[in-house]
Protein backbone atom coordinates (compact mmCIF):
# COMPACT_ATOMS: atom_id res chain seq x y z
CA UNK A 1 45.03 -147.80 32.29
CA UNK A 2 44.74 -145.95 28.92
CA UNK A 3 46.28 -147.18 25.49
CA UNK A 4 50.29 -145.98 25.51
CA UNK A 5 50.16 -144.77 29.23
CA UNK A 6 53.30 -146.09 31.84
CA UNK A 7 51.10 -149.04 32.93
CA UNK A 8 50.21 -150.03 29.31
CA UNK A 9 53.90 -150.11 28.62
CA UNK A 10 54.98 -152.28 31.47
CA UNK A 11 52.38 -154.79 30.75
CA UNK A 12 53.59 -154.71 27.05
CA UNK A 13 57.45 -155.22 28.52
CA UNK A 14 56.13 -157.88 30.67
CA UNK A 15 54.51 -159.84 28.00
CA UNK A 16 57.92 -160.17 26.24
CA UNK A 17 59.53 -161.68 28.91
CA UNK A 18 60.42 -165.45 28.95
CA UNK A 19 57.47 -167.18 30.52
CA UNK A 20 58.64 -168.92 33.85
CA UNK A 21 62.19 -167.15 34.25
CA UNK A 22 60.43 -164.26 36.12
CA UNK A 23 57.50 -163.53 38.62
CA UNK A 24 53.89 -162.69 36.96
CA UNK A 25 53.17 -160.24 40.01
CA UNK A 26 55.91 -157.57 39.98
CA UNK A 27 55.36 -156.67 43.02
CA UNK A 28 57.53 -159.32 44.49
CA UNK A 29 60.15 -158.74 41.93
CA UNK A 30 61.09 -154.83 43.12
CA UNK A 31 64.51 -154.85 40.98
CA UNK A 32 62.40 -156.11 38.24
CA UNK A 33 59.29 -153.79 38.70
CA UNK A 34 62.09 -150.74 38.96
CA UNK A 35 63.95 -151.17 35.41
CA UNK A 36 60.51 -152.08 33.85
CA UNK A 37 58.57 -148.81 34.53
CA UNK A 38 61.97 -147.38 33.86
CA UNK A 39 61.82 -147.95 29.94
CA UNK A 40 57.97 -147.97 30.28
CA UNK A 41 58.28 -144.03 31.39
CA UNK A 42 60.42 -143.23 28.69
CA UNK A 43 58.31 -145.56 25.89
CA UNK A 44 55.21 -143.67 27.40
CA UNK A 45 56.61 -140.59 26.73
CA UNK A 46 57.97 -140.92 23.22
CA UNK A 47 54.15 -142.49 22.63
CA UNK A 48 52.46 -139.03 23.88
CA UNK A 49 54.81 -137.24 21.79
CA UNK A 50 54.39 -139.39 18.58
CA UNK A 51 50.32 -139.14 19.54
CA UNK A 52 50.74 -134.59 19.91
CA UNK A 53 52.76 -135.20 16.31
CA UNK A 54 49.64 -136.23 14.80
CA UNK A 55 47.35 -134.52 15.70
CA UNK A 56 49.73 -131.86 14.72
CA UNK A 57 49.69 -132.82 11.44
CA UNK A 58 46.05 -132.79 10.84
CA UNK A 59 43.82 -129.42 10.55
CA UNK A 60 41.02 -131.19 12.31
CA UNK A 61 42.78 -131.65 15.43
CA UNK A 62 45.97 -129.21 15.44
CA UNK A 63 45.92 -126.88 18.02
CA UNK A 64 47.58 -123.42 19.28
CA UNK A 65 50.78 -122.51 17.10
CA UNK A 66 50.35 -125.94 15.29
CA UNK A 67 47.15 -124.64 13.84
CA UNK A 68 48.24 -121.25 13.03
CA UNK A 69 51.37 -123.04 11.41
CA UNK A 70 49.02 -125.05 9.10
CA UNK A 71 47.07 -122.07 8.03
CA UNK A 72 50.40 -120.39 7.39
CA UNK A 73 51.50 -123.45 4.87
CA UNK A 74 48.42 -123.16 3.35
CA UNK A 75 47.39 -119.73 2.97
CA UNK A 76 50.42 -117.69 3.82
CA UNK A 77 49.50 -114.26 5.65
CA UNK A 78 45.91 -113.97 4.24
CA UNK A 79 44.39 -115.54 7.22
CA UNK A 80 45.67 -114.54 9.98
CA UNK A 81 44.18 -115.65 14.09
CA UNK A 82 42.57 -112.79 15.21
CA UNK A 83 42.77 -111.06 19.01
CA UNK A 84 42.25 -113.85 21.61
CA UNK A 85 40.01 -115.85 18.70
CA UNK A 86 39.48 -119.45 19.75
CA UNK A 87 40.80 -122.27 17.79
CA UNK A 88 37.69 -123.65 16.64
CA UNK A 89 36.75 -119.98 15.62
CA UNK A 90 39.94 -119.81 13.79
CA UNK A 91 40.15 -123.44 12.44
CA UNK A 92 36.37 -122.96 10.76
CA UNK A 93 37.85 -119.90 8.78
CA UNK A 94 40.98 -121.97 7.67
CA UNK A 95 39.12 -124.42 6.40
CA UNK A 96 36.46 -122.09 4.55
CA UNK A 97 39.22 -120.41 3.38
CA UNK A 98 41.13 -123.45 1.89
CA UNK A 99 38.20 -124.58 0.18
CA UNK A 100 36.04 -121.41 -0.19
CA UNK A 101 32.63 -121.13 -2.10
CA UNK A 102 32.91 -118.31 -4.67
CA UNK A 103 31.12 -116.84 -7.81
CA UNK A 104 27.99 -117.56 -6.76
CA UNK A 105 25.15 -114.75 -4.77
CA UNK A 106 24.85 -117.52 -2.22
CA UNK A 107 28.56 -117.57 -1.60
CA UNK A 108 29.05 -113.83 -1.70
CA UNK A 109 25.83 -113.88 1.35
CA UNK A 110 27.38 -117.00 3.22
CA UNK A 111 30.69 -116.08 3.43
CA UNK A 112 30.11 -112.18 4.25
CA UNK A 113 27.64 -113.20 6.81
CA UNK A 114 30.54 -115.62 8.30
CA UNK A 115 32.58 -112.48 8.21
CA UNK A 116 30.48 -109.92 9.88
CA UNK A 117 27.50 -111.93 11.72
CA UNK A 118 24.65 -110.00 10.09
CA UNK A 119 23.70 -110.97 6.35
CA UNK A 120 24.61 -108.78 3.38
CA UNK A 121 21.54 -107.08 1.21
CA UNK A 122 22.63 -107.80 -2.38
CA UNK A 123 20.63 -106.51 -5.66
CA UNK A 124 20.88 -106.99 -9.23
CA UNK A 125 19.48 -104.82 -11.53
CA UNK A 126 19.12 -107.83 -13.65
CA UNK A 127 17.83 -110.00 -11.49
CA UNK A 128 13.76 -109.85 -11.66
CA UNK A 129 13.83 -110.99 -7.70
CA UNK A 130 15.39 -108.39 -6.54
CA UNK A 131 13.67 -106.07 -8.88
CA UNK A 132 10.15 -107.09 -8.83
CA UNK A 133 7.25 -106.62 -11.28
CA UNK A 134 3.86 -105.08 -11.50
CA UNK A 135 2.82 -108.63 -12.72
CA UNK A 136 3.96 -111.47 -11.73
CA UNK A 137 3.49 -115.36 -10.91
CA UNK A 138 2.33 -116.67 -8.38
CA UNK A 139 1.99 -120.11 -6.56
CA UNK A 140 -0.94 -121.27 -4.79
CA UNK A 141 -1.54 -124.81 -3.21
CA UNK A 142 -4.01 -127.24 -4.13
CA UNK A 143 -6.38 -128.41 -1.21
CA UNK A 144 -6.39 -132.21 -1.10
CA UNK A 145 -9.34 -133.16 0.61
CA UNK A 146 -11.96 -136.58 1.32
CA UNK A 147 -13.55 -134.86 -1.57
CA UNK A 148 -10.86 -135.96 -3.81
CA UNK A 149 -10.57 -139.28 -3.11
CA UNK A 150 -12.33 -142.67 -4.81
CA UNK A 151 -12.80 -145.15 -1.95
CA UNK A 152 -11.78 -147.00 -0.64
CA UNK A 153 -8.35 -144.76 -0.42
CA UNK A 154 -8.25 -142.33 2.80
CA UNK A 155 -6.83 -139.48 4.29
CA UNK A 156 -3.78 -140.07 7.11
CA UNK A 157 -1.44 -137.54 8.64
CA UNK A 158 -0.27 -135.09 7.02
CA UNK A 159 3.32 -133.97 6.77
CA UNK A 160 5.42 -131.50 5.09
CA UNK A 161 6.99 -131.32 1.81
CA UNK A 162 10.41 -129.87 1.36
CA UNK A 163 8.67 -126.79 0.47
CA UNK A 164 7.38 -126.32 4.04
CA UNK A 165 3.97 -127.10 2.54
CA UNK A 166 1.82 -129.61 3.57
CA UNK A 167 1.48 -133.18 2.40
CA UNK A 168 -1.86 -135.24 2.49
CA UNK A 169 -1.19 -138.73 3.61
CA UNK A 170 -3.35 -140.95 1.20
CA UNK A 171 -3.71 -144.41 2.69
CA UNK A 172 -4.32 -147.49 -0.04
CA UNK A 173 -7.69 -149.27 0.98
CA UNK A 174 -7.91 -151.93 -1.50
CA UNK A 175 -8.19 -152.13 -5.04
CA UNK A 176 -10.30 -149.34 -7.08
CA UNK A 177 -9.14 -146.77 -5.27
CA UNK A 178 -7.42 -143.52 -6.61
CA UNK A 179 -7.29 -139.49 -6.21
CA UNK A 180 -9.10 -136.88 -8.71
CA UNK A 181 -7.73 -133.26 -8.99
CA UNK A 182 -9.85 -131.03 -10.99
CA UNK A 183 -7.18 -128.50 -12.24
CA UNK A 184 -9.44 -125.82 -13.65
CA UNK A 185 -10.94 -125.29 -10.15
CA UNK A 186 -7.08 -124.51 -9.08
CA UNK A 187 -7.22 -121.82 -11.94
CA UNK A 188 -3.26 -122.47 -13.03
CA UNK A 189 -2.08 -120.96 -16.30
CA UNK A 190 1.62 -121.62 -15.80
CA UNK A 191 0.93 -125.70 -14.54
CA UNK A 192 1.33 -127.34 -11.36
CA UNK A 193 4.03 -128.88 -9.57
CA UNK A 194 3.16 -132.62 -7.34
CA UNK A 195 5.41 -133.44 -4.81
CA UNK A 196 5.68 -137.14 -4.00
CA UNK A 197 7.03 -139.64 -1.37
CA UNK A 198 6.78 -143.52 -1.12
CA UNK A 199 7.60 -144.55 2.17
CA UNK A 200 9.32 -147.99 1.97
CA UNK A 201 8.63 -150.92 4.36
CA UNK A 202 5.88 -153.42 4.76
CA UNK A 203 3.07 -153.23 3.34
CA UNK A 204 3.78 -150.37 0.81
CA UNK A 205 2.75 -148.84 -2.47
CA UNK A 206 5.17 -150.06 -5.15
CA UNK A 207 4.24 -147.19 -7.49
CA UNK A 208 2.26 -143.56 -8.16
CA UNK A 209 0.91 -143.70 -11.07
CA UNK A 210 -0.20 -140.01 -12.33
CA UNK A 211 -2.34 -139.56 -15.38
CA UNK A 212 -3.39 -135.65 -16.74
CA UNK A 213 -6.68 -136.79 -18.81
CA UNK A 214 -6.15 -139.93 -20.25
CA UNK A 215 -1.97 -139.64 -20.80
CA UNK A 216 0.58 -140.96 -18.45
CA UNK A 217 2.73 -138.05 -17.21
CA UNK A 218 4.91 -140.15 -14.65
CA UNK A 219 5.48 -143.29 -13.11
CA UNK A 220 6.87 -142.46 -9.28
CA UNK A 221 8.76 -145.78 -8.20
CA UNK A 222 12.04 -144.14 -5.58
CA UNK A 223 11.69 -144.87 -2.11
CA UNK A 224 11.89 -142.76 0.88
CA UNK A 225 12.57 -139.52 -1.47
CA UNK A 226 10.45 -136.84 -2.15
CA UNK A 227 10.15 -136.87 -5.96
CA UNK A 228 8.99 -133.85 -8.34
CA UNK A 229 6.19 -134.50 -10.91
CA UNK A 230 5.55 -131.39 -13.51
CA UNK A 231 2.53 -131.34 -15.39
CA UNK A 232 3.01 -129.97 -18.61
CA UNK A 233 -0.21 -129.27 -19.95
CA UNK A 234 -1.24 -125.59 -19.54
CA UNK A 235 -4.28 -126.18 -17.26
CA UNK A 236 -6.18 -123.21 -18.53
CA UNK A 237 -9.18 -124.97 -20.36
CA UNK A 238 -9.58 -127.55 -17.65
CA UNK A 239 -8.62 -131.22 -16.71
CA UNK A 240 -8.52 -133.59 -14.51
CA UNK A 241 -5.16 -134.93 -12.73
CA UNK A 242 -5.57 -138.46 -11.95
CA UNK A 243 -3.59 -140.67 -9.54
CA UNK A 244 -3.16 -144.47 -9.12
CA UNK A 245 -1.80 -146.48 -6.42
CA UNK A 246 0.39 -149.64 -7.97
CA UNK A 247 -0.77 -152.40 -8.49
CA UNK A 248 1.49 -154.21 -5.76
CA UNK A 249 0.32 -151.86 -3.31
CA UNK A 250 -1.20 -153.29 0.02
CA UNK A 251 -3.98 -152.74 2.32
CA UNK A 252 -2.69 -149.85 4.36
CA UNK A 253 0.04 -148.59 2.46
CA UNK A 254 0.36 -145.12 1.95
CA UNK A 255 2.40 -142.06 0.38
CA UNK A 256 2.46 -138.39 0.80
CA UNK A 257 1.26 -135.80 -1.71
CA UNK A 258 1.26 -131.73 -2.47
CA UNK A 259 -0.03 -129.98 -5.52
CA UNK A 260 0.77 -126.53 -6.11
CA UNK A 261 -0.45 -124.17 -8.86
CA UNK A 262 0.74 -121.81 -10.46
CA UNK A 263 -0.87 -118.54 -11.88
CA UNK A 264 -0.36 -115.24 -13.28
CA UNK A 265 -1.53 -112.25 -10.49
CA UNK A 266 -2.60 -109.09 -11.94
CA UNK A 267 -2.72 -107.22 -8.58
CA UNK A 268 0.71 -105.43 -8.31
CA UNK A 269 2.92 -108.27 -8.49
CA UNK A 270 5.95 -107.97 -6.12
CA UNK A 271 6.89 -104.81 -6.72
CA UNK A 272 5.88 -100.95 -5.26
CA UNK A 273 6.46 -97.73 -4.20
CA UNK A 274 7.67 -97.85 -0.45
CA UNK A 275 6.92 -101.55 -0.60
CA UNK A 276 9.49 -103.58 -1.86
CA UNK A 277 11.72 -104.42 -4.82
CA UNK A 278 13.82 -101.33 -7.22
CA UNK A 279 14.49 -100.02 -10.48
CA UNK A 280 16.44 -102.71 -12.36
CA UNK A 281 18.26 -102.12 -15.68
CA UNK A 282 19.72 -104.48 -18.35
CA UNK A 283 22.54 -101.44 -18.98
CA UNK A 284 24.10 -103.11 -16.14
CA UNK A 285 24.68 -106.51 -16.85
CA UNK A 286 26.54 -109.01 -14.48
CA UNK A 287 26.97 -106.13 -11.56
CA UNK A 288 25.66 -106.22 -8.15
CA UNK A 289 24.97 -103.84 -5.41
CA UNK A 290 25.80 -105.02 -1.80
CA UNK A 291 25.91 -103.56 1.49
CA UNK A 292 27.73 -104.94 4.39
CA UNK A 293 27.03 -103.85 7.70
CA UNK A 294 30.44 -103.68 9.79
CA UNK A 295 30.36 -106.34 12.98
CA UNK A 296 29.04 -104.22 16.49
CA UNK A 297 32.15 -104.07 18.40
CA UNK A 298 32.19 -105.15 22.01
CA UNK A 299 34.37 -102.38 23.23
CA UNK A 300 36.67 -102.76 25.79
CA UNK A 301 34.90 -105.06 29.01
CA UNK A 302 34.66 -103.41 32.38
CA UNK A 303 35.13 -99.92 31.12
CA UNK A 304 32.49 -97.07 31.31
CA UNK A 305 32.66 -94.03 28.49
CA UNK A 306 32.61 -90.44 29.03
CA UNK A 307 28.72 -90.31 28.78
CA UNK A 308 28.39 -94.06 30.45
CA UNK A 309 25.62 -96.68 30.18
CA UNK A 310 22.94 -97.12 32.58
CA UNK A 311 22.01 -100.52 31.28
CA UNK A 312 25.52 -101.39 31.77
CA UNK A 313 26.43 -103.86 35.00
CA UNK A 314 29.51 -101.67 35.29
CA UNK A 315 28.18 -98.63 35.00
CA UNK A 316 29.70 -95.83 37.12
CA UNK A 317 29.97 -92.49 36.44
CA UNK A 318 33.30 -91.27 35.21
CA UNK A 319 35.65 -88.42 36.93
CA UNK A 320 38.74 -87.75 37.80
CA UNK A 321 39.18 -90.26 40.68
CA UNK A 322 36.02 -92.06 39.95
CA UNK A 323 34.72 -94.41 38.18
CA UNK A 324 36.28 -97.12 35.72
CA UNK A 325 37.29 -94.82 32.93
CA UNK A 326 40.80 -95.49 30.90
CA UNK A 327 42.53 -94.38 27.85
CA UNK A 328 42.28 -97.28 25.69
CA UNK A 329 43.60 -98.00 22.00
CA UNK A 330 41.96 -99.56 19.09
CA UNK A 331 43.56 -103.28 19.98
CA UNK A 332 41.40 -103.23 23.31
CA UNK A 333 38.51 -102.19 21.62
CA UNK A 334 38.43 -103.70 18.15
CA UNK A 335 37.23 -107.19 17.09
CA UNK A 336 39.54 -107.85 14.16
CA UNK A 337 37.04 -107.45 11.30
CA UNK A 338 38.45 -104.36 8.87
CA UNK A 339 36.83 -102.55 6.05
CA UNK A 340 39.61 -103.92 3.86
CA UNK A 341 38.97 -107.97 5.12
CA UNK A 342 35.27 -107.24 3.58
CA UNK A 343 36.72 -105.53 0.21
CA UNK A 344 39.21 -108.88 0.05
CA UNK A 345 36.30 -111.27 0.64
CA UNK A 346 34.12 -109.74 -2.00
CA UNK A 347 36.99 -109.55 -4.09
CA UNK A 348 37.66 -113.26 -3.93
CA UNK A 349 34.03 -114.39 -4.34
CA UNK A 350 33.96 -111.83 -7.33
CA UNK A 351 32.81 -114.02 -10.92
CA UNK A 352 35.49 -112.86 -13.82
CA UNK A 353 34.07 -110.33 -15.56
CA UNK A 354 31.29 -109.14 -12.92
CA UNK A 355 31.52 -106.08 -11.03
CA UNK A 356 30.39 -105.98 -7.18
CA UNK A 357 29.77 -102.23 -6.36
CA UNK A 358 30.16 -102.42 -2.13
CA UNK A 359 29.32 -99.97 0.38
CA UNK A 360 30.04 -100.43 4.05
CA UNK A 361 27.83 -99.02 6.70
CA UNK A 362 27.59 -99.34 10.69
């Protein structure tokens, strides 16, 4: 028996009933039993309907017309359901489309690879990433080793930062303990960059205390975060990075820590002939170049062309009389994406006052 279902309703019509005037077991009261799952039919059915109404009502669950009614209050005709598209296929571009990222390079990318299932290549002439240089900086990490540490602190697991890089796991052994970095060994002109985490739980470090010579640069005390620590010396001439424990912290408590420098390279930077970046140009300011590769249609299924496909399970060789060969149009063959629904997307990602220069190729 399921919530609003003919049985639920005659045990909900049964409940109301005077208590002794009637049988509990309808099944000696026939006459009764009939006119009870009488209005229970017709109470079940009015619940089903009130239970389709809304989940008509709601984009999450709508379904079939419903759904393509809600994207038609919302959006009018500019998103359509596409050829035999799915409604969760067609529901996820509603819903981008009501509340759509925009103005943004990560939104133009997102929402053209959404479009066309292959990610758009996007350059600004102003943009020194796309570009390149002949000299650039660079990051290097900092080796945190047994070396480094003052007993009695050790070395645990490592993990990963949320840079992908890995973490040293520096266990508290008691008192005294603490971590040296020698920064002119890392050779960083630019600084370096600590990432920290303080697990919480029992026993655990209340605090990271990080010195650069003899000044205080931070005081870590968040929990279960990975926390950024800058120091904002240039490290050029030399020093030492020092690192404390609190001094709550227990026997066996621990936290995570990555150091990376950073440093000029003088060996091409990111940039070359035949090798990567181009030509940027600050006569072009707040433009972009992007190319969209149009979505590989899937033809039309079970069909074989003119020159056919070996690979292909359906392969045959096409003649008159032979093979699966048909006259087909473009509605049998075409997946729904147009030239003109990747112009409108960049179009409505497009910042005020920018200019998006797009070429489509296949």
């Amino acid at each position: 028996m399921a919530t609003g279902d003919q049985a639920d309703m005659v045990g909900r019509l049964q409940r109301l009933l005077p208590q002794g005037w009637f049988p509990s077991d309808l099944t000696t009261a026939p006459v009764l039993n009939a006119v009870l799952n009488g209005f229970a039919g017709a109470l079940a059915q009015s619940y089903s309907l009130i239970t389709f109404a809304l989940s008509a009502v709601l984009n999450t669950t709508a379904q079939n017309i419903w759904l393509d009614i809600k994207a038609q209050d919302y959006l009018g005709s500019s998103v359509q359901r596409r050829t035999q598209e799915s409604d969760h296929s067609f529901r996820g571009r509603m819903t981008a489309a009501i509340f759509p990222p925009g103005a943004t390079r990560a939104a133009l990318i997102g929402r053209l690879t959404a479009l066309t299932g292959s990610a758009p290549m996007v350059f600004e002439p102003t943009q020194p990433m796309d570009t390149g240089a002949y000299t650039s900086e660079t990051t290097s990490q900092i080796a945190i080793t047994a070396a480094n540490l003052i007993a009695p602190w050790s070395l645990g697991t490592p993990t990963i930062d949320p840079n992908g890089r890995e973490a040293a796991q520096i266990i508290d052994g008691g008192f005294g303990g603490s971590l040296a970095l020698d920064l002119s060994e890392s050779g960083a002109v630019f600084g370096v960059v600590l990432q920290v985490f303080i697990p919480s739980g029992t026993p655990e470090v209340g605090n990271v205390l990080i010195y650069f010579g003899a000044s205080q640069i931070a005081n870590v005390t968040v929990f279960d975060e990975w926390v950024t620590v800058s120091v904002p010396t240039p490290t050029a001439s030399g020093g030492v990075l020092y690192i404390y424990g609190g001094t709550s912290a227990s026997v066996g408590a621990f936290f995570y820590l990555s150091a990376v420098a950073f440093y000029a390279s003088n060996k091409g930077g990111s940039a070359g002939y035949n090798t990567s970046g181009a030509y940027g140009s600050l006569a072009l300011p707040f433009q972009a170049f992007v190319t969209v590769q149009r979505p590989v249609s899937q033809g039309a299924p079970l069909l074989a062309g003119y020159s056919g496909n070996k690979l292909s399970p359906v392969y045959a060789p096409l003649g008159y009389g032979a093979g699966l060969g048909s006259y087909v149009d473009l509605a049998q063959a075409f997946d729904g994406v147009t030239d003109n629904d990747i112009y409108q997307t960049v179009a409505e990602i497009e910042p005020a006052g920018s200019i998006i220069w797009t070429r489509i190729t296949s």
